[in-house]
Protein backbone atom coordinates (compact mmCIF):
# COMPACT_ATOMS: atom_id res chain seq x y z
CA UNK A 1 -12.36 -12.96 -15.46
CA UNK A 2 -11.56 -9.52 -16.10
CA UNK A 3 -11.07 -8.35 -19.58
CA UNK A 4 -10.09 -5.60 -21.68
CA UNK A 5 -9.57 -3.44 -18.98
CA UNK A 6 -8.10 0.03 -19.76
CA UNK A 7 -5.67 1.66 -16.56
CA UNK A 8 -5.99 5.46 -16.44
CA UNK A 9 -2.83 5.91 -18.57
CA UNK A 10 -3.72 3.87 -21.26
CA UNK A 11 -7.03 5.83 -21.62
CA UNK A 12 -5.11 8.84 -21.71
CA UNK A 13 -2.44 7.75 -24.23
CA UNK A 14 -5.16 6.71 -26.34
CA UNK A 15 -7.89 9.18 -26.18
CA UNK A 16 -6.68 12.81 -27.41
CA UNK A 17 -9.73 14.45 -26.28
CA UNK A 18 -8.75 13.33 -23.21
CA UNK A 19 -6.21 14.87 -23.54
CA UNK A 20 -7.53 18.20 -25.07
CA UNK A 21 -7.12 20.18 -21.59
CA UNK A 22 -3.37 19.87 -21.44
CA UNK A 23 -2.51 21.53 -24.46
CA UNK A 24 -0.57 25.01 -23.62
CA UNK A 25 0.03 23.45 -19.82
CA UNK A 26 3.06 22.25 -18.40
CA UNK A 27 2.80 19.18 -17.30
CA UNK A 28 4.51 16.95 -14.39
CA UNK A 29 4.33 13.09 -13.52
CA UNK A 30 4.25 11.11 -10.03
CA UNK A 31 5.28 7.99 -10.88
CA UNK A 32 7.32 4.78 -9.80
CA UNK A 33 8.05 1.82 -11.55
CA UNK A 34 4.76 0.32 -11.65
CA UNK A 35 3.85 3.19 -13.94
CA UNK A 36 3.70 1.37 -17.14
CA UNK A 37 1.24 1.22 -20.23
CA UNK A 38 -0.08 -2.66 -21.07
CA UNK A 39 2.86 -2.68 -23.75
CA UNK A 40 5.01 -2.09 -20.18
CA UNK A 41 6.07 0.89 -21.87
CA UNK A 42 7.08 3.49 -18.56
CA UNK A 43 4.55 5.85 -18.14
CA UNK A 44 7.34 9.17 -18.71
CA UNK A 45 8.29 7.72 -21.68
CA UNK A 46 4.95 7.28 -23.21
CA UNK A 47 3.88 10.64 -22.01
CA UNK A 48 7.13 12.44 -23.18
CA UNK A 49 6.61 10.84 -26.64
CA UNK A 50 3.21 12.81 -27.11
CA UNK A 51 3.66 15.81 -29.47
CA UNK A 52 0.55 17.08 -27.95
CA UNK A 53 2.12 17.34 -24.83
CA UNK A 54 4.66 19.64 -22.88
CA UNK A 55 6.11 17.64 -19.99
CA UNK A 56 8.35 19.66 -17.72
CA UNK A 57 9.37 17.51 -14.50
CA UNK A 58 8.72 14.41 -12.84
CA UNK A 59 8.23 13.33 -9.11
CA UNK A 60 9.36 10.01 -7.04
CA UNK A 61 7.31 8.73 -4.13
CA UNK A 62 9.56 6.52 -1.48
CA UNK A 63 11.72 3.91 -3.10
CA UNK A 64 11.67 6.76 -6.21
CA UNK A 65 10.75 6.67 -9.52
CA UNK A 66 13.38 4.18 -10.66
CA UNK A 67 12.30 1.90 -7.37
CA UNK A 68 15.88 1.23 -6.59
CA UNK A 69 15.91 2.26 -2.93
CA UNK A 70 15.35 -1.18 -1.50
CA UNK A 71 14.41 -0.69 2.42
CA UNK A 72 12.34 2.17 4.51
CA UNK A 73 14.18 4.89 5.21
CA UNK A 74 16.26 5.11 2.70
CA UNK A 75 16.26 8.48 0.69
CA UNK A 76 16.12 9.37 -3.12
CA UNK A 77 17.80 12.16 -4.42
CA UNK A 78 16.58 14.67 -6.94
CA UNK A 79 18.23 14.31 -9.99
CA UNK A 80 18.08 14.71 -13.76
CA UNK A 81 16.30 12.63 -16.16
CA UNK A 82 18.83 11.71 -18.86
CA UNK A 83 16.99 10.85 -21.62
CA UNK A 84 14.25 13.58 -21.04
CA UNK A 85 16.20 15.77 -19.76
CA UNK A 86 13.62 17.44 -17.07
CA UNK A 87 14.06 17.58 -13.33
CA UNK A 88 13.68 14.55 -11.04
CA UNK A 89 12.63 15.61 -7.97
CA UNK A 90 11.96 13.40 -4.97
CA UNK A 91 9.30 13.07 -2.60
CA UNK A 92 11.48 10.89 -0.11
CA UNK A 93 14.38 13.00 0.13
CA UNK A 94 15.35 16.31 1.55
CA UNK A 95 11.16 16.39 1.73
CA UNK A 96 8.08 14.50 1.82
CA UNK A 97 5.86 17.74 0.42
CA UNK A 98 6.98 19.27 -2.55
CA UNK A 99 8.07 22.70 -1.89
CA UNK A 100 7.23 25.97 -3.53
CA UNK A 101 9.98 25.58 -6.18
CA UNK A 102 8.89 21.87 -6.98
CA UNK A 103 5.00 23.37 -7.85
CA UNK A 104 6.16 25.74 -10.17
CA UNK A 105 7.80 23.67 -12.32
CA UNK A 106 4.18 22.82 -13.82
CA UNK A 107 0.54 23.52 -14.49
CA UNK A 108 -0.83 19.85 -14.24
CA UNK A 109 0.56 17.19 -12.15
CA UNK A 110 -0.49 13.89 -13.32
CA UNK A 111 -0.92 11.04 -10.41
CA UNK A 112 0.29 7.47 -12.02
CA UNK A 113 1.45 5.37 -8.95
CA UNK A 114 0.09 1.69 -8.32
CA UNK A 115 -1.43 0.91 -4.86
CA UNK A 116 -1.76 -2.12 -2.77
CA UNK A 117 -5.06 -1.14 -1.38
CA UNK A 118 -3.39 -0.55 2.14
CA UNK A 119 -3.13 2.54 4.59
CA UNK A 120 0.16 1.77 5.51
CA UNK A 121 1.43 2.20 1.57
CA UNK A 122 3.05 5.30 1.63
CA UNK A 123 2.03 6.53 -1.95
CA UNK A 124 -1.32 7.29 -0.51
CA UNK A 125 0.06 9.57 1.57
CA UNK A 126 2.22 11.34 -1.04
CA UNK A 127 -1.40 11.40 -2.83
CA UNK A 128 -2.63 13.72 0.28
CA UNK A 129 0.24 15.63 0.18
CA UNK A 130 0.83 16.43 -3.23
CA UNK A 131 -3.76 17.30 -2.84
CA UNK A 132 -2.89 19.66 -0.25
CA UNK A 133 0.05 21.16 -2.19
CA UNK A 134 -2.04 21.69 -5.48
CA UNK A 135 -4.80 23.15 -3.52
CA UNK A 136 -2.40 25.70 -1.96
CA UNK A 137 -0.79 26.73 -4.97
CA UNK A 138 -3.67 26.62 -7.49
CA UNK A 139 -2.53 23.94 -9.31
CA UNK A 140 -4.16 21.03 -11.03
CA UNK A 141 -3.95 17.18 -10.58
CA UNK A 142 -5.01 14.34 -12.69
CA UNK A 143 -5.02 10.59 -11.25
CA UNK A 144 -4.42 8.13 -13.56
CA UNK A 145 -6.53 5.19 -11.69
CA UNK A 146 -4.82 1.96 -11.61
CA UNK A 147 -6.83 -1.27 -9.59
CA UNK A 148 -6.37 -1.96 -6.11
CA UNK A 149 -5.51 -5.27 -6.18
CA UNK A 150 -6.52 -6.29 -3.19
CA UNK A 151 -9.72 -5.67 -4.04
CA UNK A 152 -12.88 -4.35 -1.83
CA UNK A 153 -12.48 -5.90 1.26
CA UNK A 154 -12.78 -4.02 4.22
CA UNK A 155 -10.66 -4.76 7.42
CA UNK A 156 -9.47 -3.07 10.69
CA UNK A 157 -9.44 -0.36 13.30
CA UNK A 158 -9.95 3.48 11.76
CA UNK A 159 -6.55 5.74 12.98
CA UNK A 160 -6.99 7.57 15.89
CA UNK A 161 -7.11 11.21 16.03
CA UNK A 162 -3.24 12.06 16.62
CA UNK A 163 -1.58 9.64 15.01
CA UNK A 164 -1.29 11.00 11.78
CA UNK A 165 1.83 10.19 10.13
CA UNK A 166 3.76 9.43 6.63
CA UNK A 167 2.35 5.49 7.61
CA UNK A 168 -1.22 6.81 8.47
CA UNK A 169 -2.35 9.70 6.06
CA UNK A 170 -5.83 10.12 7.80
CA UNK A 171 -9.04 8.11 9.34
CA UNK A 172 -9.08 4.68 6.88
CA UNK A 173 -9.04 1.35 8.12
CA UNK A 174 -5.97 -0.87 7.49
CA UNK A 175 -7.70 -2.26 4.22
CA UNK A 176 -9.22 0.11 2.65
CA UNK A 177 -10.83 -1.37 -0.51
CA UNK A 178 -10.48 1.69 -2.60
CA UNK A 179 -8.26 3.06 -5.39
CA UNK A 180 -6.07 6.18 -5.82
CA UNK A 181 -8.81 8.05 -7.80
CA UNK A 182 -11.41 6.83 -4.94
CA UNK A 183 -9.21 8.32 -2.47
CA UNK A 184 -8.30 11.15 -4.02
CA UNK A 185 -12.12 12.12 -4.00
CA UNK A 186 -12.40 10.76 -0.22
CA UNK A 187 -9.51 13.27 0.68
CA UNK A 188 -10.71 15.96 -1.55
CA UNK A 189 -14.14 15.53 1.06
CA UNK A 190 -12.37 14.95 3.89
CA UNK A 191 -9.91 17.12 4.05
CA UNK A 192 -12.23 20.00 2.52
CA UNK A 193 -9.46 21.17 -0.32
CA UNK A 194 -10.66 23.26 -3.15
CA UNK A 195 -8.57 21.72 -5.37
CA UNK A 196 -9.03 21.07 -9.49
CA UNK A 197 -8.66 17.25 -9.30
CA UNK A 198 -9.99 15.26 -12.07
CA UNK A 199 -9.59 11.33 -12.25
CA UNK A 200 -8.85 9.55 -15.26
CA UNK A 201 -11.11 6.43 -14.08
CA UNK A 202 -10.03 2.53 -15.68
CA UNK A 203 -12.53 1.04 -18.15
CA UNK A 204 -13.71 -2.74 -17.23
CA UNK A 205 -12.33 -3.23 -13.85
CA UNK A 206 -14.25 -5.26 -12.44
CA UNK A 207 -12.94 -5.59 -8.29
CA UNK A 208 -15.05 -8.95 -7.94
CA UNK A 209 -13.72 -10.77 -10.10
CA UNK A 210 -11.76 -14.24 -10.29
CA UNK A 211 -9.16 -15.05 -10.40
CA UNK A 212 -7.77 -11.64 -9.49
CA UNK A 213 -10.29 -10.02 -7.25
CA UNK A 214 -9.19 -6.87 -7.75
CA UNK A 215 -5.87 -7.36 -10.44
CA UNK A 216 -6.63 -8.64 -13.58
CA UNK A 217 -4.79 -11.72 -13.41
CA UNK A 218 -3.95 -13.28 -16.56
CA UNK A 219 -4.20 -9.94 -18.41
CA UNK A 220 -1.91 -7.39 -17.02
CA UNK A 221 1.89 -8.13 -16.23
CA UNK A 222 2.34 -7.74 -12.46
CA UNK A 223 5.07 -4.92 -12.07
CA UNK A 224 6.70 -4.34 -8.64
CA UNK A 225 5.12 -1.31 -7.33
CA UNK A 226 8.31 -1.19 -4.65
CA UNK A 227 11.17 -3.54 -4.03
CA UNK A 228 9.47 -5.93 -1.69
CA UNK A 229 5.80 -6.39 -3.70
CA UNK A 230 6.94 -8.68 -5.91
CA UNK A 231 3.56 -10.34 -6.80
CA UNK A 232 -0.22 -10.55 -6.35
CA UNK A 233 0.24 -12.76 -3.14
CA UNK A 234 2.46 -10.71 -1.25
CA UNK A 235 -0.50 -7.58 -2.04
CA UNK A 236 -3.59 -9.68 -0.58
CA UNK A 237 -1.29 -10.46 2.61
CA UNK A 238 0.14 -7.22 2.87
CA UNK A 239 -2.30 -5.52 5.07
CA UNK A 240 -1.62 -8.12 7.64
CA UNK A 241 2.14 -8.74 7.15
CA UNK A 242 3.01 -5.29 7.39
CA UNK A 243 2.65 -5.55 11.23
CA UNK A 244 5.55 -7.51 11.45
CA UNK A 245 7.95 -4.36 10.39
CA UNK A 246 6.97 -3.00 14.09
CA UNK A 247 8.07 -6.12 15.65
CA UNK A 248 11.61 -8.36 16.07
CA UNK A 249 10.23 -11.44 13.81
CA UNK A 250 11.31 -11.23 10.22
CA UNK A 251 8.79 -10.08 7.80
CA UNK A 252 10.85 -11.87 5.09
CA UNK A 253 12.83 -9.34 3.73
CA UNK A 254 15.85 -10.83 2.39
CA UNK A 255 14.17 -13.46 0.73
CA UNK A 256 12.11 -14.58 -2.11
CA UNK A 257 8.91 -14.20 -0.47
CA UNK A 258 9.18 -10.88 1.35
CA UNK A 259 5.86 -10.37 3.02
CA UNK A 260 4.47 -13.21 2.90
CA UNK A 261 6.04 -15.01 5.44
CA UNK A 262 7.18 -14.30 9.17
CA UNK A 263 9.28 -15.86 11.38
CA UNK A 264 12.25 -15.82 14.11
CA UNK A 265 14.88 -18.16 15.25
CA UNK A 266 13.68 -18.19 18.61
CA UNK A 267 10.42 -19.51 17.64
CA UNK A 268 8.33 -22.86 17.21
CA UNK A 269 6.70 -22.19 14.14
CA UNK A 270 4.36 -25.61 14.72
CA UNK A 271 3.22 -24.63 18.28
CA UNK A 272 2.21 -21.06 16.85
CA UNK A 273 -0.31 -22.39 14.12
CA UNK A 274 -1.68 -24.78 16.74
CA UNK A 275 -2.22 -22.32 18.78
CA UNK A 276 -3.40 -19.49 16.15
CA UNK A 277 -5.62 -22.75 14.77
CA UNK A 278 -7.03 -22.99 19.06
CA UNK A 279 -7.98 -18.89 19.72
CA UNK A 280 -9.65 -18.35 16.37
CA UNK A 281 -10.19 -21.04 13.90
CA UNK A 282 -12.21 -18.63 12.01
CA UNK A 283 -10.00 -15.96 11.48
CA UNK A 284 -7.98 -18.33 9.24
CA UNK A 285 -10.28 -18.68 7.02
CA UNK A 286 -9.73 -18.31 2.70
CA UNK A 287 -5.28 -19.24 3.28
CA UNK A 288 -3.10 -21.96 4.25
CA UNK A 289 -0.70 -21.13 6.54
CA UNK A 290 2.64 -23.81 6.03
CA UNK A 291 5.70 -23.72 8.42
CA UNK A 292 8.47 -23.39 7.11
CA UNK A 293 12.51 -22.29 7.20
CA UNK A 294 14.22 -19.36 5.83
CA UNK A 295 17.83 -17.68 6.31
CA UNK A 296 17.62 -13.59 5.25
CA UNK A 297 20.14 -12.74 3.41
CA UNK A 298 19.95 -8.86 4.74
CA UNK A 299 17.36 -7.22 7.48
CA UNK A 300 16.09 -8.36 10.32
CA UNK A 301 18.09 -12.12 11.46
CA UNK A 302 20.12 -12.07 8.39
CA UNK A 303 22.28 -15.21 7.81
CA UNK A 304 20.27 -16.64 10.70
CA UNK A 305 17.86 -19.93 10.38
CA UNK A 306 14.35 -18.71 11.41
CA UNK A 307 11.31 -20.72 11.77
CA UNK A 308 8.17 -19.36 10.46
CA UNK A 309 5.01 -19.69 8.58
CA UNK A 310 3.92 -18.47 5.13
CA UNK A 311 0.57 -17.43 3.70
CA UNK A 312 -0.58 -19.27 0.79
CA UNK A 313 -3.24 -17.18 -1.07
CA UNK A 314 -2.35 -17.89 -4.76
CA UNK A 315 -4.88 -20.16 -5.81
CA UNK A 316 -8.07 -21.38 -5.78
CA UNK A 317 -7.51 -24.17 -3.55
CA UNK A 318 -6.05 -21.77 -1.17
CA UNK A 319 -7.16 -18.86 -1.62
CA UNK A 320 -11.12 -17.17 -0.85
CA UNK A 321 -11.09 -13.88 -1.42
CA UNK A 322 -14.43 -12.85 0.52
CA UNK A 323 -13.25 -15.36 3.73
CA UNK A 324 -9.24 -13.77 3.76
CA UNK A 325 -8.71 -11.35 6.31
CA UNK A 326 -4.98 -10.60 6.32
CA UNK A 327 -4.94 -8.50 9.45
CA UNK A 328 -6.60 -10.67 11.54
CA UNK A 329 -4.09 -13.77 10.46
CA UNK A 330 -1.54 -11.84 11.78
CA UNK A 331 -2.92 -10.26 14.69
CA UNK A 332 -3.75 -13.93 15.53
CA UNK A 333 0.08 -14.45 15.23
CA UNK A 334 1.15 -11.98 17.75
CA UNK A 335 -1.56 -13.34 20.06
CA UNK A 336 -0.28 -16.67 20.16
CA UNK A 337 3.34 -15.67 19.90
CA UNK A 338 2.39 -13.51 23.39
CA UNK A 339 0.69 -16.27 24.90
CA UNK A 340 2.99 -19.12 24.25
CA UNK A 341 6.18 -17.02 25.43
CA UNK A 342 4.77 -14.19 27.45
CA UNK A 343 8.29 -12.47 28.02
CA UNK A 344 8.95 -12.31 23.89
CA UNK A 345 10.66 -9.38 23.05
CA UNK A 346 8.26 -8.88 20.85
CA UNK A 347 7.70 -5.12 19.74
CA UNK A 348 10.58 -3.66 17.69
CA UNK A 349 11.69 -0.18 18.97
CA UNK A 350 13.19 2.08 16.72
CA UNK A 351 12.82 5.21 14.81
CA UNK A 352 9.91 4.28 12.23
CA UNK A 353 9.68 6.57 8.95
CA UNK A 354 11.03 8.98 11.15
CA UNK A 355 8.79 9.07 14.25
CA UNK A 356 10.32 9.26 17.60
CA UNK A 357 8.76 8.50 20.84
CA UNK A 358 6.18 5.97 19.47
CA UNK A 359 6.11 2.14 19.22
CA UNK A 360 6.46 1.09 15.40
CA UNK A 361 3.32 -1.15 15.92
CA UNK A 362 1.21 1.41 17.60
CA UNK A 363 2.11 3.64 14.22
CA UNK A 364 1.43 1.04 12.24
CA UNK A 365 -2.27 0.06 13.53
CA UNK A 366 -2.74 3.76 14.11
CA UNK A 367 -3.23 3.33 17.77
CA UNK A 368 -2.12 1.27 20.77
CA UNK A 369 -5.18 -0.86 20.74
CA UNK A 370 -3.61 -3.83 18.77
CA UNK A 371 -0.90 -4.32 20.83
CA UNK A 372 -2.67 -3.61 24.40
CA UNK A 373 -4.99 -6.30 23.01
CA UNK A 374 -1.95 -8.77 22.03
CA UNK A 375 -0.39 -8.25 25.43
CA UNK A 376 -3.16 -8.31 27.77
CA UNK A 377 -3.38 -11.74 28.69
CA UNK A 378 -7.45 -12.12 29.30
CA UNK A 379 -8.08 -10.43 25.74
CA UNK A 380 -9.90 -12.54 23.62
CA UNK A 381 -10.20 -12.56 19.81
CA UNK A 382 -14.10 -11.84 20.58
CA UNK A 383 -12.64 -8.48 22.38
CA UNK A 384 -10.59 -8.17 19.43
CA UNK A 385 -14.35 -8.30 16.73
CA UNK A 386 -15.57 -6.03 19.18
CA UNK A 387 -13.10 -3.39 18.48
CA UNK A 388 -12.76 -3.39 14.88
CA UNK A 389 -16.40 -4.41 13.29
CA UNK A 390 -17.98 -1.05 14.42
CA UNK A 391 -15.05 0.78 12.51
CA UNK A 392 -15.04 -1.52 9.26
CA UNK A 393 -18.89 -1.32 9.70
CA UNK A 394 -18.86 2.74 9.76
CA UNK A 395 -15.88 2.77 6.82
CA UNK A 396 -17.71 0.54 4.37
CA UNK A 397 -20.61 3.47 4.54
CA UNK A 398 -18.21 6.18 4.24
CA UNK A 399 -16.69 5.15 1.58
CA UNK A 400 -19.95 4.25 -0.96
CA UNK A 401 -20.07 7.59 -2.04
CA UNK A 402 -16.51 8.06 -3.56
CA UNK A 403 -16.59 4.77 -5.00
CA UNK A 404 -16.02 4.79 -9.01
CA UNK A 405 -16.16 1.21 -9.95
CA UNK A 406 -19.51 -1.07 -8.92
C-alpha cells in the first residue's frame, strides 16, 4: 500500500524553498474542487494564507472551481472570489482559452486540477490550452502533480489527425496512464512550446500499488474531481463508460452510481451479458458485470425504469487491475447491443461540447473506427485487437520518456 505520499500542493505548502521563485510574482491558480491539501483544506485557501505569497486571480476548468455546474455544457461565469477577493475567471464560459486580459492578471499560473487518467477529461485539455497560452504570452506555469488514479494502464485507439477537439486535446489513447505533470511535459514535446513549465512532482506515489493502483486508497480522502466522479470505481470504469454519453442508453447520470452503470428501458440487460460473455470472454476480464434496475432522476430516460448492467471494480474479489480494460467492456456492450437488435437507435446525435456535424461517439473515440466496427455486422472483436494493440503498443513507447514516477 501506498504511504506517505506527498501531492504537488502539499510539497509546495510545505517546502518554502520551493517556493523561493514566487516571491515578487503574481501568482494565479487553476483549480476545481478536488484541489485540496491532505487536511482537505482548498487549495486557494491554503495558497492565499501564505505571507510569502502574492496571489492575484484564480481560474475554473468545466464544472468551475466551485464544481457546481452539474452536466456538459453547462457554463460558469467569471465572478469574484468573496473571501479573497481576486477575480474568478472561467475557462468554460464566454471561453475555453484564457484571453489576453485573463494572462495579465499574473506572472505564474499554478496547475492544481485532479485527473482521471482519461483523454476524454476535459481538464487535460484546459492543461494544453492554458501551455499554449503561457507560451504565447511569456508566462510561467507550475503543475502541482496529483495521481492518476487509474493508474498506468494503457488502452485504445490514438485520435486521428482532425479530430481535435475540447474532448480530444491531441494524439493519446483513451487511457492514457499518465499524470498532469507527465502530460504537461508530453505536450510541452509535442506540441514544440517554449514555454517555462516546471512540475511540482508527488513524493511516494507509487502507480502499482494495491489496493489503489494508482490512488492511495486508505490514505487520501477521495474528493469529487466533477459532479459525476464520485469515487475510485466510477475513475477505473470511466474510460469505458464515457462512450455511453455519445449514445441513447443511460450512462447513469441521475443516480447514485453515475458511470458506472449503463442501461435503457428498451433493453434485456441478461441477453446483453450473455452475449458480451459469447464474443469476448476475455475482454471481461479483472470486473463483474451485475444486471440490474435503475430510474434517473434527471438526463437521459429520467423517471423511466431502465435495465442495465453495472461494473463492479471495488474490490479485490472483483477487481484486477492489470486484467481491467474499461474500454473494451464497453465496446463489447455496443457490440452485442448491435447484434442482438440490429435496428437500435443506438448513436445519440446532438451537439457534443459544442461540435456540430459529427457523431458524439466518433468525437469521443477520436475517430469513426469504433462505431464502423460496432455496426458492421462481420466485425469481430479479433478485428477490433487488431486496430487498437498497434496504437497502445506505439503509446506505451512514447510515453516512457515523460514519465516521472517508476
Amino acid at each position: 500500500m501506498t504511504s506517505s505520499i506527498q501531492f504537488g500542493l502539499d510539497r509546495l505548502l510545505d517546502t518554502a524553498t520551493l517556493r523561493r521563485p514566487l516571491a515578487g510574482r503574481r501568482v494565479a491558480l487553476l483549480a476545481h474542487p478536488a484541489s485540496v491539501t491532505r487536511s482537505l483544506v482548498h487549495s486557494l485557501d491554503a495558497l492565499a494564507a501564505l505571507p510569502d505569497l502574492q496571489l492575484t486571480a484564480a481560474f475554473g476548468p468545466q464544472h468551475g472551481l466551485r464544481g457546481d455546474k452539474q452536466d456538459n455544457m453547462v457554463e460558469s461565469p467569471d465572478f469574484v472570489d468573496p473571501l479573497h477577493h481576486i477575480p474568478v475567471f472561467s475557462l468554460y464560459g464566454e471561453v475555453r482559452r484564457p484571453t489576453d486580459a485573463m494572462m495579465d492578471s499574473f506572472d505564474v499560473l499554478l496547475v492544481d486540477l485532479q485527473d482521471l487518467g482519461c483523454r476524454i477529461y476535459t481538464f487535460i485539455t484546459t492543461l494544453r490550452y492554458v501551455l499554449e497560452a503561457a507560451a504565447e504570452h511569456g508566462k510561467t506555469v507550475w503543475v502541482l502533480d496529483r495521481p492518476n488514479p487509474a493508474g498506468r494502464p494503457v488502452e485504445g485507439l490514438l485520435l486521428r489527425p482532425g479530430w481535435e477537439s475540447f474532448v480530444g486535446a491531441g494524439p493519446l489513447p483513451m487511457r492514457h496512464g499518465l499524470t498532469m505533470g507527465e502530460l504537461a511535459r508530453w505536450f510541452i514535446a509535442t506540441l514544440r512550446l517554449d514555454v517555462d513549465c516546471q512540475v511540482v512532482a508527488m513524493q511516494g506515489w507509487e502507480p502499482d500499488a494495491a489496493p489503489g493502483y494508482g490512488w492511495p486508497a486508505g490514505e487520501r480522502s477521495w474528493i469529487n474531481p466533477s459532479p459525476n466522479a464520485p469515487n475510485l470505481s466510477m475513475a477505473r470504469a470511466y474510460a469505458g463508460t464515457v462512450m455511453i454519453e455519445g449514445t441513447t442508453l443511460s450512462e447513469g447520470r441521475g443516480t447514485t452510481r453515475p458511470l458506472e452503470l449503463f442501461g435503457a428501458p428498451d433493453i434485456d440487460a441478461r441477453a446483453l451479458l450473455a452475449a458480451m460473455r459469447a464474443l469476448a470472454p476475455d475482454w471481461l476480464a479483472g470486473c463483474v458485470l451485475r444486471e440490474c434496475w435503475f430510474e434517473p432522476t434527471f438526463h437521459k430516460h429520467a423517471g423511466r425504469l431502465c435495465n442495465g448492467l453495472q461494473i463492479h471494480i471495488e474490490d479485490a474479489a472483483h477487481y484486477d487491475h492489470a486484467a481491467f480494460r474499461p474500454w473494451r467492456v464497453q465496446a463489447l456492450a455496443l457490440k452485442a447491443l448491435r447484434l442482438l437488435q440490429p435496428d437500435y437507435p443506438l448513436w445519440r446525435d446532438f451537439a457534443y461540447e459544442y461540435e456540430h456535424g459529427r457523431l458524439a461517439i466518433d468525437l469521443i473515440n477520436g475517430s469513426e473506427l469504433l462505431r464502423e466496427w460496432v455496426d458492421a455486422a462481420a466485425a469481430t472483436p479479433s478485428d477490433f485487437d487488431a486496430l487498437a494493440r498497434p496504437d497502445e503498443t506505439a503509446w506505451s513507447g512514447t510515453r516512457e520518456e515523460f514519465l516521472l514516477y517508476r
